[in-house]
C-alpha atoms as a PDB file:
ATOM      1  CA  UNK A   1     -12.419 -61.474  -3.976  1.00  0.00           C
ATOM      2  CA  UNK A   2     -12.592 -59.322  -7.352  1.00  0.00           C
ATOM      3  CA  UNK A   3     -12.196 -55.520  -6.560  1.00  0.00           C
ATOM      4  CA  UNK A   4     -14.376 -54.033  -9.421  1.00  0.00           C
ATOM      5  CA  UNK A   5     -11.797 -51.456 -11.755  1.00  0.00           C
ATOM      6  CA  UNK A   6     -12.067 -47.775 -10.330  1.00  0.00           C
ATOM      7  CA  UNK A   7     -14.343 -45.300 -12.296  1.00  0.00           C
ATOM      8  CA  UNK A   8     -12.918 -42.045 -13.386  1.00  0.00           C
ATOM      9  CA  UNK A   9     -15.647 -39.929 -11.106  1.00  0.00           C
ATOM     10  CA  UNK A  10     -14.551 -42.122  -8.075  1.00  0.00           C
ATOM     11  CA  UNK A  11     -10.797 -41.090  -8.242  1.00  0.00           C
ATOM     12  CA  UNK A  12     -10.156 -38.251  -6.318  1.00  0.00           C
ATOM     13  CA  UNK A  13      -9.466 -34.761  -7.710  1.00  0.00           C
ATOM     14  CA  UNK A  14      -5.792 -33.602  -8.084  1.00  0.00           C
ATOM     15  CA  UNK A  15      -4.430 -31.236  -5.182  1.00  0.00           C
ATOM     16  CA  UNK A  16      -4.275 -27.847  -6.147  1.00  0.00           C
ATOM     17  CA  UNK A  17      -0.611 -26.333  -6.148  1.00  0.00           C
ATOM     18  CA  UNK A  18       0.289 -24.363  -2.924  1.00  0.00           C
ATOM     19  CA  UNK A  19       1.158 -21.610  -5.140  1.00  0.00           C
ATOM     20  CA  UNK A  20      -2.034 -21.435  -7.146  1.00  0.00           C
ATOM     21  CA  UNK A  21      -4.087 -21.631  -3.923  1.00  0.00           C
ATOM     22  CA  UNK A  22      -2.312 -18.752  -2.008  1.00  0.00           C
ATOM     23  CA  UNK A  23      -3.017 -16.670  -5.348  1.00  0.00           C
ATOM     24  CA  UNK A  24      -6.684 -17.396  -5.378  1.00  0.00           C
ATOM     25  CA  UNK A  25      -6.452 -16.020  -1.693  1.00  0.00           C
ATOM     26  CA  UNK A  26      -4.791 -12.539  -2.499  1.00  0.00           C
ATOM     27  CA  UNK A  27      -7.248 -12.608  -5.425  1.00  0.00           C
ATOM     28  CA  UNK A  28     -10.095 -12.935  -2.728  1.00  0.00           C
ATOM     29  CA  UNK A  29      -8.290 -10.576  -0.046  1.00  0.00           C
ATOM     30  CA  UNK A  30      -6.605  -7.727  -2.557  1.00  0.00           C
ATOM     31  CA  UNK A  31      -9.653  -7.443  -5.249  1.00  0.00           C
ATOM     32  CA  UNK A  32      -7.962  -8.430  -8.624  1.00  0.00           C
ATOM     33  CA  UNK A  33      -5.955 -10.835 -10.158  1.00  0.00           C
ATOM     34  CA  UNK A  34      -3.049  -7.896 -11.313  1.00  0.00           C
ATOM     35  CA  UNK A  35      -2.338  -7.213  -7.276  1.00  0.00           C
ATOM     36  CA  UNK A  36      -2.435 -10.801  -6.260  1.00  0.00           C
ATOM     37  CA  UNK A  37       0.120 -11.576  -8.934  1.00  0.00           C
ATOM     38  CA  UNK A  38       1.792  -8.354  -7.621  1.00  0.00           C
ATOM     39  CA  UNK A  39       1.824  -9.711  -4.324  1.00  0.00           C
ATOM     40  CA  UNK A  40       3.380 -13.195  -6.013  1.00  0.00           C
ATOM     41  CA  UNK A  41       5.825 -11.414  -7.846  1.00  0.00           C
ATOM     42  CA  UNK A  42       4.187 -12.367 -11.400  1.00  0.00           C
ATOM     43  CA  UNK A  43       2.283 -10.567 -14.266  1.00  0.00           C
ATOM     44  CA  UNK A  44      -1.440 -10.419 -14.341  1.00  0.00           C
ATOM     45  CA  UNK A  45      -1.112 -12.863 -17.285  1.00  0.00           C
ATOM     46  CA  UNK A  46       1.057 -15.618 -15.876  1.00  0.00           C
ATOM     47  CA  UNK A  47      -1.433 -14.733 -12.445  1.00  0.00           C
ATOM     48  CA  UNK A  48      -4.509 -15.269 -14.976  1.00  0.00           C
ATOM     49  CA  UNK A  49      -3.206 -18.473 -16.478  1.00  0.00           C
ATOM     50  CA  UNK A  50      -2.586 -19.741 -13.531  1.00  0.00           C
ATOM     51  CA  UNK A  51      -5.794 -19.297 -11.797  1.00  0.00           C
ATOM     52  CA  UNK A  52      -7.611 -20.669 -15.388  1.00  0.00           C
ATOM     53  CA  UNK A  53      -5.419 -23.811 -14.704  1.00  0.00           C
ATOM     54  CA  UNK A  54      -6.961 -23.974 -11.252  1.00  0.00           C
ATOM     55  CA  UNK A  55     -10.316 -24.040 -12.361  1.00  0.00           C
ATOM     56  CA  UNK A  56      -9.451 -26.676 -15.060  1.00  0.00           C
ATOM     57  CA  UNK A  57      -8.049 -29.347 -12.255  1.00  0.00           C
ATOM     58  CA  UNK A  58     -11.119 -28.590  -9.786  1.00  0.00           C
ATOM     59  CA  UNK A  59     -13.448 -28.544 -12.717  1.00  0.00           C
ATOM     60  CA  UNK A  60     -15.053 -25.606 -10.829  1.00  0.00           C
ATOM     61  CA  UNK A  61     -15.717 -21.956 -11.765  1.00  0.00           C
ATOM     62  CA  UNK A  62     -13.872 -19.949  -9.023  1.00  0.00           C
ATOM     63  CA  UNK A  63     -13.415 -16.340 -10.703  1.00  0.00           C
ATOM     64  CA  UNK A  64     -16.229 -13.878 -11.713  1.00  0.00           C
ATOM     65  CA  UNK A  65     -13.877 -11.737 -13.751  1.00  0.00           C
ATOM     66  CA  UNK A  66     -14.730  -7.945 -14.762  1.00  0.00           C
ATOM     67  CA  UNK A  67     -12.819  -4.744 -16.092  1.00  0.00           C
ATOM     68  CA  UNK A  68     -13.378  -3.333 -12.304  1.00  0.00           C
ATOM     69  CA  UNK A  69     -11.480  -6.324 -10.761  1.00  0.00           C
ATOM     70  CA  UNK A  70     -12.590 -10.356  -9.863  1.00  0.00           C
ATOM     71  CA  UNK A  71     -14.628 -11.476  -7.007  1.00  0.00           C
ATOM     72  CA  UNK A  72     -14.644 -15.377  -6.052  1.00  0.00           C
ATOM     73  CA  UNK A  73     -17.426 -17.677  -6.547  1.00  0.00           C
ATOM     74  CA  UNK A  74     -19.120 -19.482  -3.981  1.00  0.00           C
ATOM     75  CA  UNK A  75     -17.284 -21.693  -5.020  1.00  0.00           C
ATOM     76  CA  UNK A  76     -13.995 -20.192  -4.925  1.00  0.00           C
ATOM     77  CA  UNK A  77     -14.777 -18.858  -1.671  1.00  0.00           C
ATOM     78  CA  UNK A  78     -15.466 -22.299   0.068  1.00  0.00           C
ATOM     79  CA  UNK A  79     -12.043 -23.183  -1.489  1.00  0.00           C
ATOM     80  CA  UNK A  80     -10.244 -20.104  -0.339  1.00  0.00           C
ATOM     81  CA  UNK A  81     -11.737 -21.121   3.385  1.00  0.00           C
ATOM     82  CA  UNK A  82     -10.844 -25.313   3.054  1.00  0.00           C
ATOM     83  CA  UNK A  83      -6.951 -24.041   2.072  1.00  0.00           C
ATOM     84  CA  UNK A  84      -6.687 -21.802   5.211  1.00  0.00           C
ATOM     85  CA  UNK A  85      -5.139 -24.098   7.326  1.00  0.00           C
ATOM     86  CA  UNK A  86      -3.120 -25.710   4.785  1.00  0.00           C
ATOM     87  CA  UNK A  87      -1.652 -22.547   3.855  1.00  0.00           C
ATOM     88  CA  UNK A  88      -0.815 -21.998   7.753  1.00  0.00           C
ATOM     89  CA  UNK A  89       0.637 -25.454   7.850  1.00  0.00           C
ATOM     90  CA  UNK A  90       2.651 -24.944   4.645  1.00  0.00           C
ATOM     91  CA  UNK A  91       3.817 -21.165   5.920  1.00  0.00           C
ATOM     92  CA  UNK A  92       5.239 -23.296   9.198  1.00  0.00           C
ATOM     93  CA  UNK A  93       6.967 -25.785   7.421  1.00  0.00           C
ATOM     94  CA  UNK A  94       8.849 -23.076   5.135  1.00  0.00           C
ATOM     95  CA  UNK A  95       9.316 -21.101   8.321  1.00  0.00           C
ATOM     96  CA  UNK A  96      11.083 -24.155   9.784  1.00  0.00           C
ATOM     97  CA  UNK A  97      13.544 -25.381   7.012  1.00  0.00           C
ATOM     98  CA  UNK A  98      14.589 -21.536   6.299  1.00  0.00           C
ATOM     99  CA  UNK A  99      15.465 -21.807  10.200  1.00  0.00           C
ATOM    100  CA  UNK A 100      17.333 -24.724   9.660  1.00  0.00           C
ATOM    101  CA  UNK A 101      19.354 -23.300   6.831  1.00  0.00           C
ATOM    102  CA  UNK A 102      20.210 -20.044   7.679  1.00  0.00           C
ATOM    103  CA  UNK A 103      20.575 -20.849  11.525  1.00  0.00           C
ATOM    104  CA  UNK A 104      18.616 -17.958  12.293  1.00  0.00           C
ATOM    105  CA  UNK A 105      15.883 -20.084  15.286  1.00  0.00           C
ATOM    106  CA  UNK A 106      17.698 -17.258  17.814  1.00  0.00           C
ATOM    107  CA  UNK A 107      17.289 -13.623  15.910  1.00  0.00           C
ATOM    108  CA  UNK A 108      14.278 -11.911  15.493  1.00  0.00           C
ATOM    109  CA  UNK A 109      14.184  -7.909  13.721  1.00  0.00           C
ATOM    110  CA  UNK A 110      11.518  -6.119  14.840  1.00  0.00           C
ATOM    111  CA  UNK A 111      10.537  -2.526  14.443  1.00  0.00           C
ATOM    112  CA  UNK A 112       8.297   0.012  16.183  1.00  0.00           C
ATOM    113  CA  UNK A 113       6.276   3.353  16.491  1.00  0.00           C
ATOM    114  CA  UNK A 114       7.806   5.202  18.668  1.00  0.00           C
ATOM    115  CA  UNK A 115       5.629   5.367  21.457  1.00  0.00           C
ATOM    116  CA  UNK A 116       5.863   1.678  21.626  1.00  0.00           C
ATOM    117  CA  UNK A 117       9.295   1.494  21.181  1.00  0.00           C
ATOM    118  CA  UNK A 118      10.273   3.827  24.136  1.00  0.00           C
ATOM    119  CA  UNK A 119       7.463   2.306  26.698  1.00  0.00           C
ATOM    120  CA  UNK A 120       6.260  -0.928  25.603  1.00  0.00           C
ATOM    121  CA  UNK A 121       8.927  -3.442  23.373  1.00  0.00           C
ATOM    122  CA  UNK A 122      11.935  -2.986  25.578  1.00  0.00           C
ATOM    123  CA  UNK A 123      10.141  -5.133  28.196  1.00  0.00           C
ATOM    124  CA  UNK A 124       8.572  -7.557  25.898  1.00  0.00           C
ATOM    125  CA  UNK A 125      12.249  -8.210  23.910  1.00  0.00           C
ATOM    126  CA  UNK A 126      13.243  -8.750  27.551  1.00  0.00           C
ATOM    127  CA  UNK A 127      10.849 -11.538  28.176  1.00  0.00           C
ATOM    128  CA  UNK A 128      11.140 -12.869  25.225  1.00  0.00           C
ATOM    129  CA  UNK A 129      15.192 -13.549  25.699  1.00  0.00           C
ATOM    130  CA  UNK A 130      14.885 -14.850  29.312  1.00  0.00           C
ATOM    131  CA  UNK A 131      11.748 -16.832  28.148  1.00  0.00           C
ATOM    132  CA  UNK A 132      12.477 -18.494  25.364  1.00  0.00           C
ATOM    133  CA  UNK A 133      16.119 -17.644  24.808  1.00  0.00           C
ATOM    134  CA  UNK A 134      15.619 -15.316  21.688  1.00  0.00           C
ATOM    135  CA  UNK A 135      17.510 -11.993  20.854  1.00  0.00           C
ATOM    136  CA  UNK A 136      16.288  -9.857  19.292  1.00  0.00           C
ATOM    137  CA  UNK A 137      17.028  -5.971  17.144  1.00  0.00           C
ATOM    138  CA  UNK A 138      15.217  -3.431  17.196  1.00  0.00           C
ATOM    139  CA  UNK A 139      14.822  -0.010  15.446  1.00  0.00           C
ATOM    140  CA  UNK A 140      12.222   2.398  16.560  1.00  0.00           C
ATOM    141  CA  UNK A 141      10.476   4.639  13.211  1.00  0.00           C
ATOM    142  CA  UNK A 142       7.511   6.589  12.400  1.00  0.00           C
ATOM    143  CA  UNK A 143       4.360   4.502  11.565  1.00  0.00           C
ATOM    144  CA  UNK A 144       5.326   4.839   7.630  1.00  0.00           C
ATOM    145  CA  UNK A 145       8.482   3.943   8.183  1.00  0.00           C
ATOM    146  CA  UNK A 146       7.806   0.773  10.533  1.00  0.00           C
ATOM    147  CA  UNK A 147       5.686  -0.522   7.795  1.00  0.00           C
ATOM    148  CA  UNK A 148       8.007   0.419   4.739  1.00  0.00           C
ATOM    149  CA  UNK A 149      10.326  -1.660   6.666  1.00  0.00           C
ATOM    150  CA  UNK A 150       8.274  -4.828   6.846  1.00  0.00           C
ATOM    151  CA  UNK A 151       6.928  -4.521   3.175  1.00  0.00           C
ATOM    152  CA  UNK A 152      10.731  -4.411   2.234  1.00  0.00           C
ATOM    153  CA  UNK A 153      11.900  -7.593   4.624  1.00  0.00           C
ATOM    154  CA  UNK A 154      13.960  -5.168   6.904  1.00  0.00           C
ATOM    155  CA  UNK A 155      11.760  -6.263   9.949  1.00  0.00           C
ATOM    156  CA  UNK A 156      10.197  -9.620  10.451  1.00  0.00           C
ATOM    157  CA  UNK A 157       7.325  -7.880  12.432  1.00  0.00           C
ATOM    158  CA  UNK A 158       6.165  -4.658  13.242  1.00  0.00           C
ATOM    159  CA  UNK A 159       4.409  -2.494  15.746  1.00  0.00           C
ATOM    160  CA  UNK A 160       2.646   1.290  14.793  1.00  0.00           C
ATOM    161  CA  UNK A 161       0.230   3.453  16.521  1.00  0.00           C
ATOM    162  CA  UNK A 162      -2.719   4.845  14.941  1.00  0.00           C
ATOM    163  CA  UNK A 163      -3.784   4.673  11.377  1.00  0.00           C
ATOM    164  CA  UNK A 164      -1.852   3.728   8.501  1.00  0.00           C
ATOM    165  CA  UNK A 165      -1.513   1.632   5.065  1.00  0.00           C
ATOM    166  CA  UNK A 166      -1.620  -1.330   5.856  1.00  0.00           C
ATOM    167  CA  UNK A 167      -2.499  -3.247   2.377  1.00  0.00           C
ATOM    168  CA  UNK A 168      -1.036  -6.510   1.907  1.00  0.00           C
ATOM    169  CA  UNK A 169      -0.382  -7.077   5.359  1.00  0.00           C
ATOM    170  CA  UNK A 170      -1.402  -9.129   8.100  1.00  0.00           C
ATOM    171  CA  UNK A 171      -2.440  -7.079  10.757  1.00  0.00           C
ATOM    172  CA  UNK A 172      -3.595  -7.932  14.678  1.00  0.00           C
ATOM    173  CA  UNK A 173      -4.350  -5.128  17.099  1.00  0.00           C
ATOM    174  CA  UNK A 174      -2.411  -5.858  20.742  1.00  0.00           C
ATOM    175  CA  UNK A 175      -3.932  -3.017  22.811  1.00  0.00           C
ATOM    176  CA  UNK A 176      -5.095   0.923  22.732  1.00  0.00           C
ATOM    177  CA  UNK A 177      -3.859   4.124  23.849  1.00  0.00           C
ATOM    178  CA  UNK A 178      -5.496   7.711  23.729  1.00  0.00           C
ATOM    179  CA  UNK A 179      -3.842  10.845  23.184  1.00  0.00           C
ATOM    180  CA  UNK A 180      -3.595  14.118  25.423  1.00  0.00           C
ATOM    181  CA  UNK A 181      -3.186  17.728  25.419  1.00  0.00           C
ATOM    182  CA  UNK A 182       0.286  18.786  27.567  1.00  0.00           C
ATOM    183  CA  UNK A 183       1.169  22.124  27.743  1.00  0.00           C
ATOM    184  CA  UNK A 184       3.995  24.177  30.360  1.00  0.00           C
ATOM    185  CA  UNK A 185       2.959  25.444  33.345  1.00  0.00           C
ATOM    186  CA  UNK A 186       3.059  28.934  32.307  1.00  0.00           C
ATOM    187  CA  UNK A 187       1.281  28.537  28.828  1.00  0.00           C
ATOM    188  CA  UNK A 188      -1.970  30.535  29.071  1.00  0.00           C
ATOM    189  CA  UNK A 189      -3.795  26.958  28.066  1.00  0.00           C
ATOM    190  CA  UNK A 190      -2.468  25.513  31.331  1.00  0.00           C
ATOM    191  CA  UNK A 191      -4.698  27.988  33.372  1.00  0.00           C
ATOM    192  CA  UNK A 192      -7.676  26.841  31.363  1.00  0.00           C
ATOM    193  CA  UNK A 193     -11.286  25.956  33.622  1.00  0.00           C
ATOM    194  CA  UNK A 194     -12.917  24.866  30.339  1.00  0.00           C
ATOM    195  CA  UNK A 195     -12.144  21.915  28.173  1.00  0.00           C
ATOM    196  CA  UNK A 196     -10.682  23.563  24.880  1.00  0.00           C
ATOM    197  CA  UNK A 197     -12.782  23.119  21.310  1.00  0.00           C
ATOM    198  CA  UNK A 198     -11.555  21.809  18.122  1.00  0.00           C
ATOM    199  CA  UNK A 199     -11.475  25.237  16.837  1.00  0.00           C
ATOM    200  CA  UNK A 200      -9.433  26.660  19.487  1.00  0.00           C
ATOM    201  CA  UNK A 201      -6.834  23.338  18.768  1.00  0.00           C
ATOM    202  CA  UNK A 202      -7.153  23.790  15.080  1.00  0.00           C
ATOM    203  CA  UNK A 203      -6.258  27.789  15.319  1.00  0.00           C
ATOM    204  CA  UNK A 204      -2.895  27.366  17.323  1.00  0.00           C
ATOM    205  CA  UNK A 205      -0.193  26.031  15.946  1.00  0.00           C
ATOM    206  CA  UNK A 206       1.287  23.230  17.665  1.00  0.00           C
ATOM    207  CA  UNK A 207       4.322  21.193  18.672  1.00  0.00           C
ATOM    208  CA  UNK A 208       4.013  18.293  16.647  1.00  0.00           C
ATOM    209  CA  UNK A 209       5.777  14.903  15.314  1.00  0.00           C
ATOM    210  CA  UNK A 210       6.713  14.443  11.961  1.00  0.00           C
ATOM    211  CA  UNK A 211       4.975  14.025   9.271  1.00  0.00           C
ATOM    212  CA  UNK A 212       4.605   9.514   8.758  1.00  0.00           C
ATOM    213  CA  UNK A 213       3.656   9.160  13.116  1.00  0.00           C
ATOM    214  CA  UNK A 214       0.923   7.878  13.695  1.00  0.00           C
ATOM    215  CA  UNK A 215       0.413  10.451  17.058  1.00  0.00           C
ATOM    216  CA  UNK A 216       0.117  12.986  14.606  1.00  0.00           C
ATOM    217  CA  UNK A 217      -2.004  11.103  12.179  1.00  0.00           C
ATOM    218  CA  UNK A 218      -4.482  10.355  14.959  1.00  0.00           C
ATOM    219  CA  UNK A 219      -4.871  13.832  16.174  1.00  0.00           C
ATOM    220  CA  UNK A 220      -4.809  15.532  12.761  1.00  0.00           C
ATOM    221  CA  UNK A 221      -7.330  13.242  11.862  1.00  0.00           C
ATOM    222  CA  UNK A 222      -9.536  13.976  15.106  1.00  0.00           C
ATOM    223  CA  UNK A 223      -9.807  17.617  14.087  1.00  0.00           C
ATOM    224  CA  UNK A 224     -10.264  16.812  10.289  1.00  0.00           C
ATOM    225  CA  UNK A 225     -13.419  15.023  11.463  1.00  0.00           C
ATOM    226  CA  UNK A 226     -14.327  17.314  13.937  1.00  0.00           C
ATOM    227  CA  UNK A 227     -14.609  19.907  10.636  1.00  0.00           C
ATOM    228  CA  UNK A 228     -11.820  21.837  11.486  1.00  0.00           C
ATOM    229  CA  UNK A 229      -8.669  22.429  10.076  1.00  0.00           C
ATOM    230  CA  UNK A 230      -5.258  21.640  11.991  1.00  0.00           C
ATOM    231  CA  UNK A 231      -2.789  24.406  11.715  1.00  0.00           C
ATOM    232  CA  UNK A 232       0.782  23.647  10.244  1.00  0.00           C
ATOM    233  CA  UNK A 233       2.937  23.048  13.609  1.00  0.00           C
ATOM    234  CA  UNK A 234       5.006  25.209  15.334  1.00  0.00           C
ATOM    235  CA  UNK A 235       7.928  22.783  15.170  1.00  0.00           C
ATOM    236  CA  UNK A 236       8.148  19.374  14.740  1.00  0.00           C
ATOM    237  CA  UNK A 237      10.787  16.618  16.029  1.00  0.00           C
ATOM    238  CA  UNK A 238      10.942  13.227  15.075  1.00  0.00           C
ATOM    239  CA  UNK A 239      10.707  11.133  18.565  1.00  0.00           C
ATOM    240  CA  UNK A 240       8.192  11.808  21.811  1.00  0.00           C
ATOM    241  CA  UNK A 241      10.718  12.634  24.527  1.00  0.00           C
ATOM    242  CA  UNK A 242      11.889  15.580  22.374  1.00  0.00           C
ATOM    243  CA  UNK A 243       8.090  17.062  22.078  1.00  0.00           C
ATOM    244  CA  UNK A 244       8.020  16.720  25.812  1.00  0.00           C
ATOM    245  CA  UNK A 245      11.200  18.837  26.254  1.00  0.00           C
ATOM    246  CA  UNK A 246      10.395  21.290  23.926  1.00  0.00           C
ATOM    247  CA  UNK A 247       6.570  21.769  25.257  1.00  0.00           C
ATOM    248  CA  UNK A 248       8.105  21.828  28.575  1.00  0.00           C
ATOM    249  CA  UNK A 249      10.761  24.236  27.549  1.00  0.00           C
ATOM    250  CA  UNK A 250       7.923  26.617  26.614  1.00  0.00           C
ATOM    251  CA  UNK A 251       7.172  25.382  22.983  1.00  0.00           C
ATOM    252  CA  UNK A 252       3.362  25.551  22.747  1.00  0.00           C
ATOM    253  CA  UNK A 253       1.253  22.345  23.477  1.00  0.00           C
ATOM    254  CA  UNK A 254       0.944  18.928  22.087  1.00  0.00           C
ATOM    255  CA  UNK A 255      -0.466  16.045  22.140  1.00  0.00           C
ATOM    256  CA  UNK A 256       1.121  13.045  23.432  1.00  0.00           C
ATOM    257  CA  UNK A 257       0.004   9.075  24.369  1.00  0.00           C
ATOM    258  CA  UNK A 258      -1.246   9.717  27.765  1.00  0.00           C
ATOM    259  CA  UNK A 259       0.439   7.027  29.450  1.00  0.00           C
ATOM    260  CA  UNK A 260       3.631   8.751  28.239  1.00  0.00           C
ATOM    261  CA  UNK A 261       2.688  12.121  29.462  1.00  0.00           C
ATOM    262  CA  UNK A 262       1.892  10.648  32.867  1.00  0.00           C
ATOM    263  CA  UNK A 263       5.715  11.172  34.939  1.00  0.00           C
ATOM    264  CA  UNK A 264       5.786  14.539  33.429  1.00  0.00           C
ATOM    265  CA  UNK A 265       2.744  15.252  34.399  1.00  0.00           C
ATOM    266  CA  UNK A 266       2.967  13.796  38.119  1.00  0.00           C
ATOM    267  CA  UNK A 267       6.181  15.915  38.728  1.00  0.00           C
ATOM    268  CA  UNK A 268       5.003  19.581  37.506  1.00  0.00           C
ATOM    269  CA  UNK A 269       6.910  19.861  33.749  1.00  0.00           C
ATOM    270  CA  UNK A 270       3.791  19.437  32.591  1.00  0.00           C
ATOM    271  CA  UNK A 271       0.063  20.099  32.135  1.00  0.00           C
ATOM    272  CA  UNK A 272      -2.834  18.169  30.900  1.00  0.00           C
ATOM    273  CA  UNK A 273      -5.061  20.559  29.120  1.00  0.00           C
ATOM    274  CA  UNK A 274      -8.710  19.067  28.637  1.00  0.00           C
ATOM    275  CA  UNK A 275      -9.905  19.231  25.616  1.00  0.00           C
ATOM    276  CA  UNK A 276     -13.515  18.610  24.031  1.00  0.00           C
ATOM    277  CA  UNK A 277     -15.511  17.072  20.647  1.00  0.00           C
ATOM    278  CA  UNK A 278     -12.050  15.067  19.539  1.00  0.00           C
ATOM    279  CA  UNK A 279     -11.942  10.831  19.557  1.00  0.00           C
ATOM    280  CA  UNK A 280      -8.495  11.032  20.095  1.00  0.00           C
ATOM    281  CA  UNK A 281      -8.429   7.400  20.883  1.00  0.00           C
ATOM    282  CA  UNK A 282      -6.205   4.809  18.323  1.00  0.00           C
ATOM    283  CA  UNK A 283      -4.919   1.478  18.490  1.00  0.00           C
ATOM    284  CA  UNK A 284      -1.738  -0.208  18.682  1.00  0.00           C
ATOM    285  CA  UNK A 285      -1.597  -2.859  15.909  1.00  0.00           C
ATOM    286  CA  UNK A 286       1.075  -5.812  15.308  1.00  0.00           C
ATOM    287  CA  UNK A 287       2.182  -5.642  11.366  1.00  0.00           C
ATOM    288  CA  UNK A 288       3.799  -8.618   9.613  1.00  0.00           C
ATOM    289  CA  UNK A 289       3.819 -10.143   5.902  1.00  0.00           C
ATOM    290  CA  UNK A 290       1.753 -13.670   5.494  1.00  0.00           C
ATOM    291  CA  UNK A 291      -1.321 -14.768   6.568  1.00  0.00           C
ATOM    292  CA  UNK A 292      -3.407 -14.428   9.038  1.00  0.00           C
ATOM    293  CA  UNK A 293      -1.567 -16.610  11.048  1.00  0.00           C
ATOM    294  CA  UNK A 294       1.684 -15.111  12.184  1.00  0.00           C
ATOM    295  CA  UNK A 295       4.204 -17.067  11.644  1.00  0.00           C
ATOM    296  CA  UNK A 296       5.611 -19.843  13.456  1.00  0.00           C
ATOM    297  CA  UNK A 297       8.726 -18.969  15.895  1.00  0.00           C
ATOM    298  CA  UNK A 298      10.061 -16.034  17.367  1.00  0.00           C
ATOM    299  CA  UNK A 299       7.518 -13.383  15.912  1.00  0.00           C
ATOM    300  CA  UNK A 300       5.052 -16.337  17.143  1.00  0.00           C
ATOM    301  CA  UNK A 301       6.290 -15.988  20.501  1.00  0.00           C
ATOM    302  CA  UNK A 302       6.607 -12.396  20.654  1.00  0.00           C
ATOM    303  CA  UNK A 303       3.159 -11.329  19.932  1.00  0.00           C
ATOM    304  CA  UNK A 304       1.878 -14.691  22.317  1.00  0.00           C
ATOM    305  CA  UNK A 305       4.093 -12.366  25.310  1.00  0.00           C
ATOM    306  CA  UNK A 306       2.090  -9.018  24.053  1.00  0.00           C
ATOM    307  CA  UNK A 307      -1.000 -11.009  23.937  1.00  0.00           C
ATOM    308  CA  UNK A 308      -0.172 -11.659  27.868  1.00  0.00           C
ATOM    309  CA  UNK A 309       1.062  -8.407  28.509  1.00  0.00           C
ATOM    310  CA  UNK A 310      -1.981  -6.392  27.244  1.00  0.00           C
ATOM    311  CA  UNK A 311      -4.721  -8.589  28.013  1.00  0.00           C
END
């Protein structure tokens, strides 16, 4: 039997580089070609060049380039979708051989807002050693700083609280939490029959976190919205269980995650004020650098425990 000679059109296209499909996605996700190539550690140029040669070896227009920044193509955006889970697959594999070479499959560096890291992550880092035999670090920061620390490789995932800059990375949200009011016992607020205003909150000054926490970013943020605004604080301190001492020691009030303020609460140090006309509500998000997909092994596991844990 004579197989008749292959055409040209009947031979099927080239695969794209890894590389060169992972830029077109930070193209699609980040808004230009100059922060994907950022993102890949090149120069808009070499980024441009090399997203020109992608359209040359698909033979497709992918890029509609202007001076405000490049948006895909339908076609570029079917592409970006097909190379999703090849990207995953490929982020897995590299995952798994930089395990094998730096014997690293037991060690995990995570870091943490700190109202996370004082009441949520101890237990899950438990679990996750007794589980599925990992240990794990971990360093408890201010929202900035937890995700300074993953942008810079210092943690292989990350926890905050509450809004922050989150550009670049992948993101998953593992829960909620909503903020409170405490005050001491003897603080004129604490006697209180009618829920407080946002102009009665924004005209005291408080006892707050530092600047970069997400607690103080949420409630900030509440009276910002609310039209008023916040008054510089009192005093500040840099983790939760020293804003609970100092309010109790007869700092004025502040606002806390209420599931923290709850024992304090319960045994008389102190007491929840009610307040009115804030969303003092925020969410507790999981931070790390990749796609989508987190990836494969320990950081895998971890959030798969959270995921149990908060669900």
């Amino acid at each position: 039997m004579t197989v008749p000679p292959t055409r040209f059109s009947d031979r099927p296209a080239e695969l794209p580089d890894l590389g060169s499909l992972r830029l077109l996605t930070d193209v699609a996700r980040l808004g230009s070609i100059g922060a994907a190539g950022r993102r890949a550690g090149i120069s808009q140029q070499a980024a441009s060049e090399r997203l020109r040669t992608l359209e040359a070896l698909t033979g497709l227009p992918l890029l509609a380039r202007a001076a405000r920044g490049s948006t895909l193509t339908e076609a570029g955006r079917l592409l970006v979708e097909w190379s999703a889970p090849l990207l995953d697959h490929a982020d897995d594999l590299v995952a798994a051989v930089r395990t094998l070479r730096e014997d690293r499959s037991r060690e995990l560096h995570v870091q943490a807002s700190m109202t996370i890291a004082e009441h949520l992550l101890p237990r899950w880092l438990v679990r996750l050693r007794q589980e599925r035999g990992i240990a794990a670090t971990f360093r408890a920061a201010n929202t900035a700083g937890v995700l300074d620390a993953v942008r810079a490789g210092e943690a292989d995932l990350g926890f905050i609280e509450g809004p922050g800059d989150v550009s670049g990375l992948a993101t998953r949200v593992i829960g909620h939490d909503e903020l409170v009011l405490v005050a001491a016992p003897d603080d004129a607020w604490a006697r209180r029959r009618t829920p407080l205003t946002p102009s009665e909150i924004g005209g005291r000054a408080l006892t707050s976190r530092e600047p970069g926490s997400g607690t103080r970013s949420v409630w900030e943020r509440a009276l910002r919205a609310a039209g008023v605004a916040p008054s510089a604080p009192d005093s500040e301190a840099t983790t939760t269980a020293a804003v609970l001492a100092t309010v109790a020691a007869g700092a004025p009030p502040a606002f806390v995650s209420a599931r923290v303020a709850t024992r304090d609460v319960e045994v008389g140090l102190l007491v929840r004020v009610a307040v009115a006309g804030l969303d003092l509500r925020r969410a507790f998000t999981a931070v790390w650098v990749g796609s989508s997909r987190p990836p494969a092994g320990a950081v895998r596991d971890l959030l798969g425990i959270v995921q149990e844990t908060t669900t």
